[in-house]
N, C-alpha and C. Protein backbone atom coordinates (compact mmCIF):
# COMPACT_ATOMS: atom_id res chain seq x y z
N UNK A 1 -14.44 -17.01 17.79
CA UNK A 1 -14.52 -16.76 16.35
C UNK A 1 -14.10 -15.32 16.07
N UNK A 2 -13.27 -15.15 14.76
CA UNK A 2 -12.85 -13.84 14.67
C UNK A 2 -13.46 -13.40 13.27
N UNK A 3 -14.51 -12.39 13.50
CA UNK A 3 -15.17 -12.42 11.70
C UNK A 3 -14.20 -11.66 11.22
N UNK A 4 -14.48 -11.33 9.62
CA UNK A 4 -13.64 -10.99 8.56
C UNK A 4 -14.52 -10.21 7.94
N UNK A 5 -13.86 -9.43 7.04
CA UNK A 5 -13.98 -7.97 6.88
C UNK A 5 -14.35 -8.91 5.45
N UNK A 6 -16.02 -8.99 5.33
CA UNK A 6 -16.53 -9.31 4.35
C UNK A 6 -16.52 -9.10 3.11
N UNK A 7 -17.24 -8.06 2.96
CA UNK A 7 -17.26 -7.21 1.85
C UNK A 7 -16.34 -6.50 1.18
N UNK A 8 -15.25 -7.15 1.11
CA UNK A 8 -13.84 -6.45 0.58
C UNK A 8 -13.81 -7.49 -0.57
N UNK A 9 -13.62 -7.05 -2.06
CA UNK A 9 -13.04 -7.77 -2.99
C UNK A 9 -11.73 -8.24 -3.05
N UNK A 10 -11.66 -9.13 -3.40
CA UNK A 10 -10.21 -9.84 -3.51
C UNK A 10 -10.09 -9.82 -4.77
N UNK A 11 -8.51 -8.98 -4.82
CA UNK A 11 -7.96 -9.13 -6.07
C UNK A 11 -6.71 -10.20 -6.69
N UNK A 12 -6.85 -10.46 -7.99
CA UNK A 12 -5.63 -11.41 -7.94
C UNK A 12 -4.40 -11.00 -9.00
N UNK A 13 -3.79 -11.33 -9.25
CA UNK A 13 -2.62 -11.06 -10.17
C UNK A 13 -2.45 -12.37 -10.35
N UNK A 14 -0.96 -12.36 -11.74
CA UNK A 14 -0.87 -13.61 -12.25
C UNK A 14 -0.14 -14.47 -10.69
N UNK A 15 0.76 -13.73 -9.85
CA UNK A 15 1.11 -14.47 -8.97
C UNK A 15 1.07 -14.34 -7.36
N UNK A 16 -0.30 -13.24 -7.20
CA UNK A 16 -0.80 -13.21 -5.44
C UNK A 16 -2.23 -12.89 -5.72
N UNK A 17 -2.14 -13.02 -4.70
CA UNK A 17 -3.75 -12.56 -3.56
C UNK A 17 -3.74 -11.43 -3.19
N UNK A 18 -4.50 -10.63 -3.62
CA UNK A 18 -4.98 -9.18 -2.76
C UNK A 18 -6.00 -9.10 -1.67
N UNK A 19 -5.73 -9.54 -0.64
CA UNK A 19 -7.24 -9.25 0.06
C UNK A 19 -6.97 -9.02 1.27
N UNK A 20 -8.40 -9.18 2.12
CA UNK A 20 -8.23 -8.10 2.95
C UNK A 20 -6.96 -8.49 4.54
N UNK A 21 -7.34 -7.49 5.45
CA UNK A 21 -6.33 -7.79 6.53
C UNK A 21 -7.22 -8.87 7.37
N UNK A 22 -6.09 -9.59 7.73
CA UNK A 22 -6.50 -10.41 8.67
C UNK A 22 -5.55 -10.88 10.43
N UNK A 23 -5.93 -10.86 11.13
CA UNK A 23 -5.84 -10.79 12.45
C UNK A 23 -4.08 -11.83 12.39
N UNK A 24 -4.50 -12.93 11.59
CA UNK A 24 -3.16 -13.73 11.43
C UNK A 24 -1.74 -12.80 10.44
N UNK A 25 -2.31 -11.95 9.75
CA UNK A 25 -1.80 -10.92 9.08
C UNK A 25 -0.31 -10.41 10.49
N UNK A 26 -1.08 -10.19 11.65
CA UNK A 26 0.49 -9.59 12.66
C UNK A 26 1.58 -10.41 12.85
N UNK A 27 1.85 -11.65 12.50
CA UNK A 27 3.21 -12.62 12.86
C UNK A 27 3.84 -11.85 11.32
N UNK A 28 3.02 -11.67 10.51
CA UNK A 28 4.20 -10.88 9.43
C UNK A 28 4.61 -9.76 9.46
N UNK A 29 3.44 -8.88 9.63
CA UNK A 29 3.53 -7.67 10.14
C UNK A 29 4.39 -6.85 10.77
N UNK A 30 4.46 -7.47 12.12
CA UNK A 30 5.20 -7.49 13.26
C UNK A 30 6.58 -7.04 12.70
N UNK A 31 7.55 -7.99 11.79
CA UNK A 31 8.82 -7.82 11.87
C UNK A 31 9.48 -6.81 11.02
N UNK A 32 8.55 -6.63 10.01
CA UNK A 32 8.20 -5.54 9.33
C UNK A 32 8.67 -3.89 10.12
N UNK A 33 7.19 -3.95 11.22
CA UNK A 33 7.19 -2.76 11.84
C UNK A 33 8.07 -2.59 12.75
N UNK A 34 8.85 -3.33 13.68
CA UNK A 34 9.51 -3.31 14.56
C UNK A 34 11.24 -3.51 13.77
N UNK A 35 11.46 -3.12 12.60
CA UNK A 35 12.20 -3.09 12.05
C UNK A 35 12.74 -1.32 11.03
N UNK A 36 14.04 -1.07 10.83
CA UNK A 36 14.38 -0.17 10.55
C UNK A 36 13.83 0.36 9.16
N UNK A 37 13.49 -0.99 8.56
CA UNK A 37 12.89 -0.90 7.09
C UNK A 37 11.81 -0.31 6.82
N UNK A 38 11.06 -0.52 8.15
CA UNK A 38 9.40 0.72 7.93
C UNK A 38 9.81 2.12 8.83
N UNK A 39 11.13 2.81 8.51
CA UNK A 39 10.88 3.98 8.81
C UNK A 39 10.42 4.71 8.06
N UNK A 40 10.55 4.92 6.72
CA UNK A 40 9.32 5.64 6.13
C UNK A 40 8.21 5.63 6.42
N UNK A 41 7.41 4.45 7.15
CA UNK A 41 6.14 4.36 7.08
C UNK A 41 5.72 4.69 9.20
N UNK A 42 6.71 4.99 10.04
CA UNK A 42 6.31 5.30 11.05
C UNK A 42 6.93 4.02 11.75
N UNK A 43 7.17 3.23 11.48
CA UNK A 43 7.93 2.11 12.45
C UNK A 43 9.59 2.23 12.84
N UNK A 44 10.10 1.38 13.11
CA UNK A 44 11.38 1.19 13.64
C UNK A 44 11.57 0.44 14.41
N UNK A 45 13.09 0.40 14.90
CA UNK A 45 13.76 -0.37 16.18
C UNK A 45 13.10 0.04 17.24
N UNK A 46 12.36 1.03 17.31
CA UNK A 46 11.56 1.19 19.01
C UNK A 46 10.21 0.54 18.76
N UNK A 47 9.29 0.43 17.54
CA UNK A 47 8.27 -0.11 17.40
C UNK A 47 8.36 -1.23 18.45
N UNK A 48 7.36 -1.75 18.43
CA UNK A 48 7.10 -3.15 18.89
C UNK A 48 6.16 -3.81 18.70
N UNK A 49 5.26 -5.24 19.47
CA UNK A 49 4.44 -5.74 18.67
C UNK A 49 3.08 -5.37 18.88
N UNK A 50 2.81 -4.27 19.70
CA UNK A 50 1.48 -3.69 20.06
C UNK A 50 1.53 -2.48 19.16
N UNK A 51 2.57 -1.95 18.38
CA UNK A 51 2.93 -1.04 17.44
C UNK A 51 2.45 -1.71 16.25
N UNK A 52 2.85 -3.00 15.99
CA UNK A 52 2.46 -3.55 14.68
C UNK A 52 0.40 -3.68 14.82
N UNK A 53 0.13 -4.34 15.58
CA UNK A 53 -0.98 -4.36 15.74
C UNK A 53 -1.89 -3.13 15.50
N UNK A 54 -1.41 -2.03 16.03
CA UNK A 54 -2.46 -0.62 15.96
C UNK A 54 -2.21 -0.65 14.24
N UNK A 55 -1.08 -0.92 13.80
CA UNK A 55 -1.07 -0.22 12.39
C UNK A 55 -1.74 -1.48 11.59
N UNK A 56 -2.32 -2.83 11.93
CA UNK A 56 -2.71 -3.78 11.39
C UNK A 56 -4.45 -3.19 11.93
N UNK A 57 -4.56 -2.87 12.40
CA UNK A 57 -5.94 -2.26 13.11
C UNK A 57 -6.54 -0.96 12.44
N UNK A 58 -5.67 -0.08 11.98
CA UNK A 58 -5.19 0.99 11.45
C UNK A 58 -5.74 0.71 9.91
N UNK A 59 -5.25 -0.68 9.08
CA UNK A 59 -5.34 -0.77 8.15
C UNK A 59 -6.35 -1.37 7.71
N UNK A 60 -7.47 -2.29 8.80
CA UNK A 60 -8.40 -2.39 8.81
C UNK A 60 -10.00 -1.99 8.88
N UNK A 61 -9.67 -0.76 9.65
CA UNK A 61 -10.33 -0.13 9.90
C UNK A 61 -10.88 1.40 8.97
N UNK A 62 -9.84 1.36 7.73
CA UNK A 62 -9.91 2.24 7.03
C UNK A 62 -10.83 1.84 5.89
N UNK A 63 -10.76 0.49 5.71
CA UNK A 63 -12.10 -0.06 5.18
C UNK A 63 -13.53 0.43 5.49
N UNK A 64 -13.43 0.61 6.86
CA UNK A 64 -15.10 0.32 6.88
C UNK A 64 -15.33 2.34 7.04
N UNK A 65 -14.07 3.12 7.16
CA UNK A 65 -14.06 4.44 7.30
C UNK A 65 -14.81 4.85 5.85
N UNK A 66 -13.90 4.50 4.41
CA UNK A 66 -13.33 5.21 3.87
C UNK A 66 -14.82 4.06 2.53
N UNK A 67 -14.22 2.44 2.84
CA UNK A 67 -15.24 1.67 2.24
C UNK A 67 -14.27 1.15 0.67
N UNK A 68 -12.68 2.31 0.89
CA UNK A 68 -11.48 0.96 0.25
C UNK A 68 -11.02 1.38 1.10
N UNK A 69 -9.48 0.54 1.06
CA UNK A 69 -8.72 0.73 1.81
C UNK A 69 -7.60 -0.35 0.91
N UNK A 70 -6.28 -0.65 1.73
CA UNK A 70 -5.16 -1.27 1.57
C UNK A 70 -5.01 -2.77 1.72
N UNK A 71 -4.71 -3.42 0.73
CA UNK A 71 -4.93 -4.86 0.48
C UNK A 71 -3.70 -5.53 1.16
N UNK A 72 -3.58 -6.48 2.05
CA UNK A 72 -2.44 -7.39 2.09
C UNK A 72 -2.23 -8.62 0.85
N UNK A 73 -0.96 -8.44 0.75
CA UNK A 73 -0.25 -9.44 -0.16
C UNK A 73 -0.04 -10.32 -0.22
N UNK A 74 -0.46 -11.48 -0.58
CA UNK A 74 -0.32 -13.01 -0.47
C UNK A 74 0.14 -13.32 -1.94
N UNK A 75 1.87 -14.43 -1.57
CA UNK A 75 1.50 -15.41 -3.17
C UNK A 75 1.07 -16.38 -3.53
N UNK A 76 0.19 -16.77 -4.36
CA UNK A 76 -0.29 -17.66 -4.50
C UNK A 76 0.32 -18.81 -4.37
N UNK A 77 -0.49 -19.57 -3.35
CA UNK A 77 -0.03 -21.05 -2.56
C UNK A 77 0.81 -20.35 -1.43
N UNK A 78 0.60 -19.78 -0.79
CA UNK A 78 0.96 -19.81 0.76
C UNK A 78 0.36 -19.03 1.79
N UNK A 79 0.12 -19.10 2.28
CA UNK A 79 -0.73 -18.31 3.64
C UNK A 79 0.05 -17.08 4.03
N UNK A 80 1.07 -16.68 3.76
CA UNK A 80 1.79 -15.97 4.73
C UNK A 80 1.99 -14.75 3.99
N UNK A 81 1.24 -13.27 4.61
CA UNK A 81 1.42 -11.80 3.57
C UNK A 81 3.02 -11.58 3.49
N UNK A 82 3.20 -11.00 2.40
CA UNK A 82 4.56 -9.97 1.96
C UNK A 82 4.44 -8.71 2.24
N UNK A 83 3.58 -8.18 2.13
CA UNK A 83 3.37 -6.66 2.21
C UNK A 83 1.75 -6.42 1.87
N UNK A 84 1.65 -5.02 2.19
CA UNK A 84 0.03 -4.56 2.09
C UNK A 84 0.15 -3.11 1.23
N UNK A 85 -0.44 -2.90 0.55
CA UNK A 85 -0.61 -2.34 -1.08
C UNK A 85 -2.40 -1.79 -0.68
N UNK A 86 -1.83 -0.36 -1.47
CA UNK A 86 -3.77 -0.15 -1.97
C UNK A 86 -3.63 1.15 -1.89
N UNK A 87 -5.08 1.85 -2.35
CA UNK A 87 -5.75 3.47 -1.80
C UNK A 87 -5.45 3.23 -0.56
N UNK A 88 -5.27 4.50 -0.10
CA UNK A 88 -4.97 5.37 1.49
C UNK A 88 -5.15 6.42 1.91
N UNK A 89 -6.47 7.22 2.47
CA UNK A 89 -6.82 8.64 2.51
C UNK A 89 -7.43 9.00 3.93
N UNK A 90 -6.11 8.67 4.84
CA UNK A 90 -6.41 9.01 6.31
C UNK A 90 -6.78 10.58 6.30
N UNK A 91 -7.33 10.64 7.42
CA UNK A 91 -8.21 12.24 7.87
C UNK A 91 -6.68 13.31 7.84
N UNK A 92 -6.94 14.50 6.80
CA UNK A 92 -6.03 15.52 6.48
C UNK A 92 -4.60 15.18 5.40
N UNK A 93 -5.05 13.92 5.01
CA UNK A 93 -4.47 13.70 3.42
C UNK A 93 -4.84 14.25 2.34
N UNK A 94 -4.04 15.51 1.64
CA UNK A 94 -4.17 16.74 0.05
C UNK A 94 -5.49 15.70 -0.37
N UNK A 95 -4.93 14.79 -0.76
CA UNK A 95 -5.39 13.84 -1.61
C UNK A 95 -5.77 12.43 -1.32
N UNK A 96 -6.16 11.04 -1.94
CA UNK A 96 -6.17 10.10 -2.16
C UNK A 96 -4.83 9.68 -2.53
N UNK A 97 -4.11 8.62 -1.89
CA UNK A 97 -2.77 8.07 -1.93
C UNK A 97 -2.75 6.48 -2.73
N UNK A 98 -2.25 6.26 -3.36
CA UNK A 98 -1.88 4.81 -3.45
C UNK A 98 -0.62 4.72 -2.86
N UNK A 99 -0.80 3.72 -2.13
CA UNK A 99 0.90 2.96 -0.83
C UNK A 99 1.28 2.16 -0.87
N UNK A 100 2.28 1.74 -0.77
CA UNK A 100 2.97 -0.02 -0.93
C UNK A 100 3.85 0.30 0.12
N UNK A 101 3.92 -1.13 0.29
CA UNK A 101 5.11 -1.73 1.76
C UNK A 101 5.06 -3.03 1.32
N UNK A 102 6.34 -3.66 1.26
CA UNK A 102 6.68 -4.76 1.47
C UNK A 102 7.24 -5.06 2.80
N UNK A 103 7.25 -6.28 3.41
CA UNK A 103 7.11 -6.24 4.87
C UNK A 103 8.32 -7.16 4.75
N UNK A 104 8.44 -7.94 3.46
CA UNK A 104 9.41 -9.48 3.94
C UNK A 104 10.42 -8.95 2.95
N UNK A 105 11.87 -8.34 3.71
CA UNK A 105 13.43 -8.43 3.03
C UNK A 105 13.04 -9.69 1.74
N UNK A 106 12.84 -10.61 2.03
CA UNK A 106 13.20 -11.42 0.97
C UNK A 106 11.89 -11.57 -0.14
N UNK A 107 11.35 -10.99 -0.30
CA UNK A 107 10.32 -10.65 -1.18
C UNK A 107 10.68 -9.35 -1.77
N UNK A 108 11.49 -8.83 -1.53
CA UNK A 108 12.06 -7.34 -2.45
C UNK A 108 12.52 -7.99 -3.84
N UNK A 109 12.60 -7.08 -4.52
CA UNK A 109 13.34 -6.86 -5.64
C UNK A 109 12.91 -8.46 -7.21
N UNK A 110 11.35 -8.85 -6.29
CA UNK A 110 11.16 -9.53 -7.27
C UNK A 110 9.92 -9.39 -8.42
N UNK A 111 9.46 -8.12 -8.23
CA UNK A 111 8.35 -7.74 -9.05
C UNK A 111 6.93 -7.34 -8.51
N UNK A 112 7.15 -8.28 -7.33
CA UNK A 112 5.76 -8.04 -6.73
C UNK A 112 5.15 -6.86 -6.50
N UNK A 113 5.56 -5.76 -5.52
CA UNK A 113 5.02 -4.63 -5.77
C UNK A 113 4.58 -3.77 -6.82
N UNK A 114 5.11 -4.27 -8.02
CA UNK A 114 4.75 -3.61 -9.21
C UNK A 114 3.41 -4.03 -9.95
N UNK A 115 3.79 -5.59 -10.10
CA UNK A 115 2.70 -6.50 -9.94
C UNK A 115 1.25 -6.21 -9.33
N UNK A 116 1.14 -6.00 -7.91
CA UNK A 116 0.08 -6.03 -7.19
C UNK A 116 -0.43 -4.71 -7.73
N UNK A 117 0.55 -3.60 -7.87
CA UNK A 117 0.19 -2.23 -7.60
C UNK A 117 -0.82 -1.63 -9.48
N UNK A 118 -0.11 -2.24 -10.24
CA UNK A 118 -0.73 -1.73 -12.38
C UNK A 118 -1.99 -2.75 -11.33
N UNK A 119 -2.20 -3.79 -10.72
CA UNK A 119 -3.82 -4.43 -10.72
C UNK A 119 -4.73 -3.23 -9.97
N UNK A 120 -3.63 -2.64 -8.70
CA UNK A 120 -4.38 -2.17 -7.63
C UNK A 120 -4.75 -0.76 -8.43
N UNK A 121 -4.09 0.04 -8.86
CA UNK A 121 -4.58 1.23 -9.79
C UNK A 121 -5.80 0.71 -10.97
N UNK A 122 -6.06 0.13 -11.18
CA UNK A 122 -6.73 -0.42 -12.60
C UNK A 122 -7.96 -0.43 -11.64
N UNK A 123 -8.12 -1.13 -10.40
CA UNK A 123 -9.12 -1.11 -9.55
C UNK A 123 -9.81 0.33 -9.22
N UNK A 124 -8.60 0.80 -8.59
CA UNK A 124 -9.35 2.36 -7.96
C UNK A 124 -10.03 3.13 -9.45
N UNK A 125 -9.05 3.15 -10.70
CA UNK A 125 -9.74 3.72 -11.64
C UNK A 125 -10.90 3.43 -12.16
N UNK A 126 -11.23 1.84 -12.11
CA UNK A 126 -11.97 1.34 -12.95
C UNK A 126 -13.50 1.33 -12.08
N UNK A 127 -13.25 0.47 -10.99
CA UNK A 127 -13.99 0.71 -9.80
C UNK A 127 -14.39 1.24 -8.84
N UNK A 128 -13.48 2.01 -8.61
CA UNK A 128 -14.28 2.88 -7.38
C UNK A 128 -13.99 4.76 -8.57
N UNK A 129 -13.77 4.77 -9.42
CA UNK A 129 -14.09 6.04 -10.23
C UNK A 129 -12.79 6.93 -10.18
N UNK A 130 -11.75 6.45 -9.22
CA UNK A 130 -10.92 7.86 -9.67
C UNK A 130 -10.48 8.09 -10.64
N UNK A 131 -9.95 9.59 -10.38
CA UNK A 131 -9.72 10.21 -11.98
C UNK A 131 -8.29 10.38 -12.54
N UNK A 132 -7.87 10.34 -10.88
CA UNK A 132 -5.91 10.60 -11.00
C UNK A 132 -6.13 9.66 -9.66
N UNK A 133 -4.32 9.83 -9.43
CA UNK A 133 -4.10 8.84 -7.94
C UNK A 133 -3.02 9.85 -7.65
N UNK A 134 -2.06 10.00 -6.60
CA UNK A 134 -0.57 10.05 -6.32
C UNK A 134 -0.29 8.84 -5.61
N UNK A 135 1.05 9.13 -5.13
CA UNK A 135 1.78 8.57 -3.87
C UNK A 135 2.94 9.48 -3.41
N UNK A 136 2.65 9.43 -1.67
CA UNK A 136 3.49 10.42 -1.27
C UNK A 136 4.85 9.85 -0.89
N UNK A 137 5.90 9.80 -1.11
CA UNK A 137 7.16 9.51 -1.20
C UNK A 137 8.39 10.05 -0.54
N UNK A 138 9.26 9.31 0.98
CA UNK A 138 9.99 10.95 0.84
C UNK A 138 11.23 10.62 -0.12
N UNK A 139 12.02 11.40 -0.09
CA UNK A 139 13.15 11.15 -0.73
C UNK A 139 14.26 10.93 -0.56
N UNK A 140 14.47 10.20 0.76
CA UNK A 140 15.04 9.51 1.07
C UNK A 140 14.75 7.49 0.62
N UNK A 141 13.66 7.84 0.40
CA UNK A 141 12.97 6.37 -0.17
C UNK A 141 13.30 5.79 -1.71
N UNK A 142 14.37 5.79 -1.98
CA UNK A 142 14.79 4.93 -3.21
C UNK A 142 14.17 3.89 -3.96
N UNK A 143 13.90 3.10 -3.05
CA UNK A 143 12.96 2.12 -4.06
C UNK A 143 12.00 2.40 -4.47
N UNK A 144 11.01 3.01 -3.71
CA UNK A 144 9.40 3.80 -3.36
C UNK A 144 9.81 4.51 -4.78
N UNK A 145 10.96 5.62 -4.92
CA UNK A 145 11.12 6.52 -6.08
C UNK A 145 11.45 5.50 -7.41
N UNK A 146 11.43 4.59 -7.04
CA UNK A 146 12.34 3.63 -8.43
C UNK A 146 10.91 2.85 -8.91
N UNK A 147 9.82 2.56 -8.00
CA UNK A 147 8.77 1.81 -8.59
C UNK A 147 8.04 2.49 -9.28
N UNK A 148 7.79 3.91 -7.98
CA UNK A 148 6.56 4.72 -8.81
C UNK A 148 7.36 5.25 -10.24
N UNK A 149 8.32 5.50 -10.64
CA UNK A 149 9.05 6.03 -11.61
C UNK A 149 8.76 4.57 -12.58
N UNK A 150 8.84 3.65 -12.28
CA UNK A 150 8.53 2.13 -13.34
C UNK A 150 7.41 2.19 -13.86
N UNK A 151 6.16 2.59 -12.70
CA UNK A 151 4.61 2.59 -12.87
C UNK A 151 4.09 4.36 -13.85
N UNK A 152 5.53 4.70 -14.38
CA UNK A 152 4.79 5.95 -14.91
C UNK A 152 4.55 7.05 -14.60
N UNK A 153 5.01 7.10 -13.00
CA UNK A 153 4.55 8.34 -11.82
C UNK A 153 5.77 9.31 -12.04
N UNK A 154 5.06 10.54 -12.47
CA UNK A 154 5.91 11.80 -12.18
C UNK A 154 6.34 12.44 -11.02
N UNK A 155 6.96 13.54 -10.95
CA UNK A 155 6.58 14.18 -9.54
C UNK A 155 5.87 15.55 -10.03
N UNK A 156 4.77 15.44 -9.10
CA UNK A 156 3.85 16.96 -9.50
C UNK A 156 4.51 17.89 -8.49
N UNK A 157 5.12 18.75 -8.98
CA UNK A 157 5.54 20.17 -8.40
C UNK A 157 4.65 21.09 -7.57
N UNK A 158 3.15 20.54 -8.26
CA UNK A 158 2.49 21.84 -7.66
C UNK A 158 1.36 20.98 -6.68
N UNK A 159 1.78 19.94 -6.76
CA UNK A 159 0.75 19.10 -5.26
C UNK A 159 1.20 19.65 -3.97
N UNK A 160 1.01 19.21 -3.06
CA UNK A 160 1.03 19.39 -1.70
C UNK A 160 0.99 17.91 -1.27
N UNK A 161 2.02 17.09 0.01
CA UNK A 161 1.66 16.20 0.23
C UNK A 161 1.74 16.03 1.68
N UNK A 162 1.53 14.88 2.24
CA UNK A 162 1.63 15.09 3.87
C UNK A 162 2.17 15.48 4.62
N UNK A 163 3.67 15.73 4.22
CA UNK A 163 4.62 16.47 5.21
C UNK A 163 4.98 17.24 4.00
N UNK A 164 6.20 17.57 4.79
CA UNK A 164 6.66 19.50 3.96
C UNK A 164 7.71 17.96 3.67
N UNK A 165 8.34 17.43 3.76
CA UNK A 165 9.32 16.59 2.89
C UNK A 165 9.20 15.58 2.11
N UNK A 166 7.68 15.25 1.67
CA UNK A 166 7.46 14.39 0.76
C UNK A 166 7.36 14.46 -0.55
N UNK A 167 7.60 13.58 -1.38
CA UNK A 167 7.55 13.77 -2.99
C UNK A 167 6.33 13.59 -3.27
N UNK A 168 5.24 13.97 -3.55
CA UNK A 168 4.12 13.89 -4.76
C UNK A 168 4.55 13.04 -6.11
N UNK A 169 4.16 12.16 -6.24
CA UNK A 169 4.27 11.66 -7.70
C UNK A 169 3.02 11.22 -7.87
N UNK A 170 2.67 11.99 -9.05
CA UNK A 170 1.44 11.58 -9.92
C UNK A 170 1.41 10.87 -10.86
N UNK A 171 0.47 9.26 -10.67
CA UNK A 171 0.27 8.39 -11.55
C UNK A 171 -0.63 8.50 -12.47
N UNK A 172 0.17 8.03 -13.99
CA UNK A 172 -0.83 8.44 -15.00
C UNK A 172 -2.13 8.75 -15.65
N UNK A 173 -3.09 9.04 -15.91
CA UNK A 173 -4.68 8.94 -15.61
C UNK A 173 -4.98 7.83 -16.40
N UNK A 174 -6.08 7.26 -16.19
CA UNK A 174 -6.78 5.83 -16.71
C UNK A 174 -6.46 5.84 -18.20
N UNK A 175 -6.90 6.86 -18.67
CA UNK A 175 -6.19 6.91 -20.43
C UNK A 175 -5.34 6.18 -21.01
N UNK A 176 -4.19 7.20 -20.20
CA UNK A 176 -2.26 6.72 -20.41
C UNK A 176 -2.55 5.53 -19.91
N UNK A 177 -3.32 4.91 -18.67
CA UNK A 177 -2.77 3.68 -18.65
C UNK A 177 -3.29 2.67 -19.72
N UNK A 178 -4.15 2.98 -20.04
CA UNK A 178 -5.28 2.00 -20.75
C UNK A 178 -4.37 1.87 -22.19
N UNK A 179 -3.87 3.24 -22.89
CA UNK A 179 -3.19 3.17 -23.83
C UNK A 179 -2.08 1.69 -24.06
């Protein structure tokens, strides 16, 4: 038996599942990380599938650190994640991050990340109290710059973010969004 990370709310949108990671979560994972497409996020062509796993372990485990953490993506009616979305505030992060990854090429460019992400901010603001969010971005990341720029996100000049080459973009405060 493999238990599950209980106490995690599941969120929904009009067309996925937000919830938590699950162990069956690495057959998607996997191709994701061991692919050129998660070099922003630390993967690549050298990754492999004990690479995907630490970072599926990684993303689990920040739950029970932190008490949120990063939701995998499901659409409604199928078992199988797209990507994993949420707050992210590993040890020596400026700040609290909101992150997205889409994991499946063919799940790009259809809304979803945007989708999951106005629910997943509405959460951290509403529920767990924050007051602002960012996301760290580098700039080499085009799409990453094209969503958060959809969702309202500036770039703050005077943040600091995890590396000396990342973009800071600050998402609007609960206000602006609520407006």
């Amino acid at each position: 038996m493999i238990p599950r990370l209980v106490d995690i709310p599941q969120l929904e949108t009009e067309r996925l599942i937000l919830r938590a990671p699950e162990a069956r979560d690495l057959d998607a994972l996997a191709p994701f990380v061991m692919s050129d497409r998660a070099s922003f996020v630390g993967g690549g062509s050298d990754a492999d599938r004990g690479d995907a796993w630490r970072v599926l372990a990684t993303l689990s485990g920040h739950w029970h650190l932190r008490g949120y953490g990063v939701y995998v993506i499901v659409p409604k009616g199928s078992d199988t994640a797209i990507g994993s979305m949420g707050p992210w505030n590993p040890e020596g992060w400026p700040e609290p991050e909101l992150s997205w990854t889409i994991w499946d090429a063919a799940a790009e460019g259809q809304g979803f990340a945007f989708e999951a992400m106005i629910e997943i901010r509405r959460y951290v603001y509403d529920v767990l109290g924050w007051d602002t969010a960012v996301s760290y971005i580098d700039p080499a990341n085009t799409r990453s710059i094209a969503l958060a720029e959809r969702m309202g996100c500036v770039i703050d000049e005077g943040a600091n973010g995890p590396g000396a080459e990342s973009l800071v973009y600050r998402h609007p405060v609960l206000a602006e969004v609520l407006a």
